[in-house]
N, C-alpha and C. Protein backbone atom coordinates (compact mmCIF):
# COMPACT_ATOMS: atom_id res chain seq x y z
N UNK A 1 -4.31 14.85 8.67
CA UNK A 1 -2.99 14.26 8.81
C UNK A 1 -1.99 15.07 8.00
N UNK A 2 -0.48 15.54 8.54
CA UNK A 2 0.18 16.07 8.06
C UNK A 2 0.89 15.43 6.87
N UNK A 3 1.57 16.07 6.29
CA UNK A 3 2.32 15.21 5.05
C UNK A 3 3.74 14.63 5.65
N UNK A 4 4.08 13.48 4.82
CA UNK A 4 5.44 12.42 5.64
C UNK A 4 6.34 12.47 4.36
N UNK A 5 7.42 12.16 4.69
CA UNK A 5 8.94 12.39 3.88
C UNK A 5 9.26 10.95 4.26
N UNK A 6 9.84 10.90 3.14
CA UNK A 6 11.04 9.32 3.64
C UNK A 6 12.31 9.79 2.60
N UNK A 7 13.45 9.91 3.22
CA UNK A 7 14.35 10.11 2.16
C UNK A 7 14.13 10.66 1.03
N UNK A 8 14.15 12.08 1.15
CA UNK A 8 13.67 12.96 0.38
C UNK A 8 12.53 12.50 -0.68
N UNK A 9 11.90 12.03 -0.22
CA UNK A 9 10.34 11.86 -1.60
C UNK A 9 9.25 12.41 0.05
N UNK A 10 8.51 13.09 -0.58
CA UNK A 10 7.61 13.05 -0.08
C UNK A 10 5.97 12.19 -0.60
N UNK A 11 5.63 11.77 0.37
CA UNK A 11 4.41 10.17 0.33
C UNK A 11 2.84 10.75 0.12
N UNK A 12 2.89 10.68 -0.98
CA UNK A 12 1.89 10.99 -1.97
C UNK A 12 0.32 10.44 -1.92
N UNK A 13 0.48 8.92 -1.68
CA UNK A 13 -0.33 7.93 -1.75
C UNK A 13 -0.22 6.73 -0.59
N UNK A 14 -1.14 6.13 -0.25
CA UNK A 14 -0.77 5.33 0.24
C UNK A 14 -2.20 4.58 0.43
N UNK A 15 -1.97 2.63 0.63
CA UNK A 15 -3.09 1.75 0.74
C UNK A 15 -2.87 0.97 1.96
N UNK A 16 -3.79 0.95 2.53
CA UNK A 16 -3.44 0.12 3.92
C UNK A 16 -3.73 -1.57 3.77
N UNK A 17 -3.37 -2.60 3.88
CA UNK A 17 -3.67 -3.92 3.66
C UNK A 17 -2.94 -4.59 5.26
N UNK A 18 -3.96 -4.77 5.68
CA UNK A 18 -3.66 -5.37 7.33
C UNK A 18 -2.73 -4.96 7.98
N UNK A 19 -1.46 -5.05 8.48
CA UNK A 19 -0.94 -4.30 9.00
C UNK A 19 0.32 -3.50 8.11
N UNK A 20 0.33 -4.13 6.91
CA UNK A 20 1.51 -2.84 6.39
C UNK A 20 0.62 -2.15 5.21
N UNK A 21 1.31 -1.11 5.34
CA UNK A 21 0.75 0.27 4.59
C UNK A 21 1.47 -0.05 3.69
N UNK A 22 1.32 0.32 1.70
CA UNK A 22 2.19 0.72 0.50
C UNK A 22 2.02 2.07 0.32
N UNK A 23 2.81 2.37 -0.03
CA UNK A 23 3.00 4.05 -0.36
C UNK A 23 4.03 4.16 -1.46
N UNK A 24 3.47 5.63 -2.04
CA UNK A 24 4.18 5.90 -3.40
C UNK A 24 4.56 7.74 -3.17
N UNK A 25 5.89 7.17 -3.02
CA UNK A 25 6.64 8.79 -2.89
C UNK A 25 7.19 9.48 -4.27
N UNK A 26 7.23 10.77 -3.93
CA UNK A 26 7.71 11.96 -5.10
C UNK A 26 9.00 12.54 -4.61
N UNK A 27 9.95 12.71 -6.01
CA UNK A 27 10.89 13.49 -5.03
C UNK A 27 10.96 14.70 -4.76
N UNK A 28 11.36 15.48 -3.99
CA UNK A 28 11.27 16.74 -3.85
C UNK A 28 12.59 17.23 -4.59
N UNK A 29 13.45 16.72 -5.02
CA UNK A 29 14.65 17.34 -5.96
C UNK A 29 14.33 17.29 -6.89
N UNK A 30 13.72 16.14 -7.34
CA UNK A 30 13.67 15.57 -8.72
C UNK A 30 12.31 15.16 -8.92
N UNK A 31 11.15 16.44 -9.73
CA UNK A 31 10.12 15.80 -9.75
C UNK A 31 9.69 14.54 -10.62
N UNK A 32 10.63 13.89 -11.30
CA UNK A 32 10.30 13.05 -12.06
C UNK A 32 11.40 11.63 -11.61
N UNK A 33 11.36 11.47 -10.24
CA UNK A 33 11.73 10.25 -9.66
C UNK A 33 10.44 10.00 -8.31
N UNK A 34 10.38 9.05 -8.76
CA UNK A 34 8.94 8.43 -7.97
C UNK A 34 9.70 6.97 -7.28
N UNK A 35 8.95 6.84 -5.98
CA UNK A 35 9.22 5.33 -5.34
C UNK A 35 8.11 5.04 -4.78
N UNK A 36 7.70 3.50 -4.85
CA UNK A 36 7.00 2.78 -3.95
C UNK A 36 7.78 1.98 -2.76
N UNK A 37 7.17 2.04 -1.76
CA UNK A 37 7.64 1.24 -0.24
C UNK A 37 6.45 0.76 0.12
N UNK A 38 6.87 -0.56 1.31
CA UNK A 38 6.63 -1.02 2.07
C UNK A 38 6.36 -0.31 3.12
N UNK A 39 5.37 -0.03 4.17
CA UNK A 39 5.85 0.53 5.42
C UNK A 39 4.71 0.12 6.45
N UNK A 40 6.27 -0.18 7.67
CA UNK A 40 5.12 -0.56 8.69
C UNK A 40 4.88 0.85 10.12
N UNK A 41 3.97 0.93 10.72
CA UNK A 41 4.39 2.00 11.62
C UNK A 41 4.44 3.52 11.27
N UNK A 42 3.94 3.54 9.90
CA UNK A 42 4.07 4.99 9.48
C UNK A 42 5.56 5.32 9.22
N UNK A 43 6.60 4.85 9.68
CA UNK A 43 8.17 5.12 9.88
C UNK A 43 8.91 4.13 9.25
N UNK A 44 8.60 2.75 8.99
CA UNK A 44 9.83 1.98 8.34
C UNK A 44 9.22 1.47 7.44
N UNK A 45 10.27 2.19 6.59
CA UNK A 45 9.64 2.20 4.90
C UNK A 45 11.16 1.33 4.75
N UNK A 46 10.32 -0.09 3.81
CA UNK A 46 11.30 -1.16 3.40
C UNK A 46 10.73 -1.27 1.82
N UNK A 47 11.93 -1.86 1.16
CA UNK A 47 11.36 -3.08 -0.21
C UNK A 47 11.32 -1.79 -1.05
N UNK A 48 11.69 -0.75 -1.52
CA UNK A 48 11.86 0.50 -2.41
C UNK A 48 12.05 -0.02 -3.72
N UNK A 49 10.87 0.36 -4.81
CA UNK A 49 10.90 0.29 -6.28
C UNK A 49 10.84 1.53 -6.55
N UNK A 50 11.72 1.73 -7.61
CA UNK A 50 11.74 3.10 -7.93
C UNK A 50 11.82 3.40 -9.19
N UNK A 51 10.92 4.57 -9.84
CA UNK A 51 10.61 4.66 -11.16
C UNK A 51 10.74 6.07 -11.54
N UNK A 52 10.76 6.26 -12.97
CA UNK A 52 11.13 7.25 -13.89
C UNK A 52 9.65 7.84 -13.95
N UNK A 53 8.77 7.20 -13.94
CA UNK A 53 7.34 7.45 -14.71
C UNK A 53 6.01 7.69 -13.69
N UNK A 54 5.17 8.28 -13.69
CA UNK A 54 4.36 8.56 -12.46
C UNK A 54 3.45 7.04 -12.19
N UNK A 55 2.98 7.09 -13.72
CA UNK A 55 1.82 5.83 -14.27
C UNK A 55 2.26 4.93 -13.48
N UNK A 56 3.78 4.28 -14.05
CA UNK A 56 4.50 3.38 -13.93
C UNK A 56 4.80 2.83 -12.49
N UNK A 57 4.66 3.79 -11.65
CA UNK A 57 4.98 3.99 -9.80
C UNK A 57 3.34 3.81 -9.10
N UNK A 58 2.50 3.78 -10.24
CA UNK A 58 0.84 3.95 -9.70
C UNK A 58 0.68 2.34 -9.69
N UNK A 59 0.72 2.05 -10.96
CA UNK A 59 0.77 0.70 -11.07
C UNK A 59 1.63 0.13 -10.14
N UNK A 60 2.66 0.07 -9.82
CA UNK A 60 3.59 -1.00 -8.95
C UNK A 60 2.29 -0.85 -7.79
N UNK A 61 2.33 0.67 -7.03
CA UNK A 61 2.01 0.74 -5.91
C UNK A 61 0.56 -0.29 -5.78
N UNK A 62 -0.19 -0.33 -6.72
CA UNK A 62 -1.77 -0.98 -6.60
C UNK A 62 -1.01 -2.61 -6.90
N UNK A 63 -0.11 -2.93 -7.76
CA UNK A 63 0.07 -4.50 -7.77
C UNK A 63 0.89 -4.57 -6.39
N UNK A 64 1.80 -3.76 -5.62
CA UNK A 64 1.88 -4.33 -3.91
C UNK A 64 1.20 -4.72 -3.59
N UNK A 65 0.11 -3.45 -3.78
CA UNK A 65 -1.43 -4.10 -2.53
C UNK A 65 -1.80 -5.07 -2.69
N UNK A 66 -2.41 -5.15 -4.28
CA UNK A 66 -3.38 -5.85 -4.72
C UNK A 66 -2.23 -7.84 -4.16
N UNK A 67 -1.12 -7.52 -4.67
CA UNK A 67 -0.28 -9.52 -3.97
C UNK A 67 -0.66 -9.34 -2.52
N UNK A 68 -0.13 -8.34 -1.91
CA UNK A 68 -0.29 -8.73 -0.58
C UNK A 68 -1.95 -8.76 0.13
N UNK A 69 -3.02 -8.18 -0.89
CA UNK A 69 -4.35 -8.72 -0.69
C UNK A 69 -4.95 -10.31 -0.73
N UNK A 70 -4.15 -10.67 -1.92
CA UNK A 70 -4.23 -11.76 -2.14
C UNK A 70 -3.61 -12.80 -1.22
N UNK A 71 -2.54 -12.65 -0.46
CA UNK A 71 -1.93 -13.00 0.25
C UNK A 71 -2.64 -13.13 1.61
N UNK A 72 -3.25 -12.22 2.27
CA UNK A 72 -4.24 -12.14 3.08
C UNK A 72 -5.46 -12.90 3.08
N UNK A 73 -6.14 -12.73 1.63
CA UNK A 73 -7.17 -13.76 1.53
C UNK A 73 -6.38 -15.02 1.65
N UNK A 74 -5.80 -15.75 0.38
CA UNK A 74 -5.18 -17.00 0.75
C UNK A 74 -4.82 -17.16 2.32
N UNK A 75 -4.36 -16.62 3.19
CA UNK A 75 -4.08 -16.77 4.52
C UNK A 75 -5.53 -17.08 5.20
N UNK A 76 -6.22 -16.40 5.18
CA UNK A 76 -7.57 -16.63 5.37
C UNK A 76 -8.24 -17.88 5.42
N UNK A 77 -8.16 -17.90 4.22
CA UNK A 77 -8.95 -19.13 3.45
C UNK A 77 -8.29 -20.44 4.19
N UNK A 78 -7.23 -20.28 4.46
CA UNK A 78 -6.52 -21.64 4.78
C UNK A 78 -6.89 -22.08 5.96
N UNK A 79 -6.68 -20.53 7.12
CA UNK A 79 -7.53 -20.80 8.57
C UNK A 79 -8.60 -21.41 9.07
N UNK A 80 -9.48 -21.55 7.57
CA UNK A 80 -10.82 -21.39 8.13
C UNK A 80 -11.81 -20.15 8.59
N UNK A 81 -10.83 -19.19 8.27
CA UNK A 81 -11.75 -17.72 9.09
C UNK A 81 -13.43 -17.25 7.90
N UNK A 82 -14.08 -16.98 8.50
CA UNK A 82 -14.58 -16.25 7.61
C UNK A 82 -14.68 -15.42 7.37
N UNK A 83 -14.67 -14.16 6.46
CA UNK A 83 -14.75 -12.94 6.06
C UNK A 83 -15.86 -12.39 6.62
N UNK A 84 -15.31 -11.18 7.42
CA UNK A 84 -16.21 -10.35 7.77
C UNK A 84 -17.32 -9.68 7.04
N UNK A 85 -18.56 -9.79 7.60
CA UNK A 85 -19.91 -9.26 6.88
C UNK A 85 -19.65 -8.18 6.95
N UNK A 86 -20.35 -7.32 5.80
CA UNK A 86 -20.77 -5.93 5.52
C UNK A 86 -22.11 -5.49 6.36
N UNK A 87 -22.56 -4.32 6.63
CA UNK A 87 -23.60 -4.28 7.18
C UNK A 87 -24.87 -5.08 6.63
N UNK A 88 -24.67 -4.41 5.12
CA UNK A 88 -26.50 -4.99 4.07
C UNK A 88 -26.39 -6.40 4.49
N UNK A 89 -24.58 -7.12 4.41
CA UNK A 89 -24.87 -8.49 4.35
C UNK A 89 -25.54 -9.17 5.44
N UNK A 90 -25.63 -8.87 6.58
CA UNK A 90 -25.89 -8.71 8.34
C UNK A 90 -27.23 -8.81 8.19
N UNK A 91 -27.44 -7.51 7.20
CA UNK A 91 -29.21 -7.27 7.42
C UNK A 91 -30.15 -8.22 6.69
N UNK A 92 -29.39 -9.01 5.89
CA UNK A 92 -30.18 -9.87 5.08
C UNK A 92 -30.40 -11.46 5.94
N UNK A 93 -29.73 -11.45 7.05
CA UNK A 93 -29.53 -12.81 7.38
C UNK A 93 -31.03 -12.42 8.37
């Protein structure tokens, strides 16, 4: 996969959590301005935090995921769905 730009940062990182992706961009002017986004579609990058510090932009980007993981499970849980088995777990039944 090629490398993606959003308003001059180029997207460094990124975690997929059901259907929206987080990503953590660099700038290409300014190597010491970093942002995290929202994005759905590979293309619409929403919800921009933006930081001075690399650490500081690592962390946001893993606490996106990690709420909107949580968010997913709780959604889950409420349905009634159950969580998909792993293979080992499959093989044990």
């Amino acid at each position: 996969m090629g490398s993606r730009m959003n308003a001059g940062y180029l997207i460094t990182d990124s975690i997929h959590i059901g259907t929206t992706e987080f990503v953590l961009g660099v700038s290409i002017a300014e190597r010491s301005m970093f942002v995290t986004w929202a994005c759905q579609g590979s293309d619409y990058y929403y919800w921009g935090h933006y930081h001075s510090d690399l650490l500081a932009a690592k962390k946001d980007l893993l606490e996106r995921a990690g709420a909107e993981l949580e968010y997913q499970m709780t959604k889950q849980e409420r349905s009634g769905e159950q969580p998909e088995k792993s293979g080992k777990e499959r093989e044990r039944e």
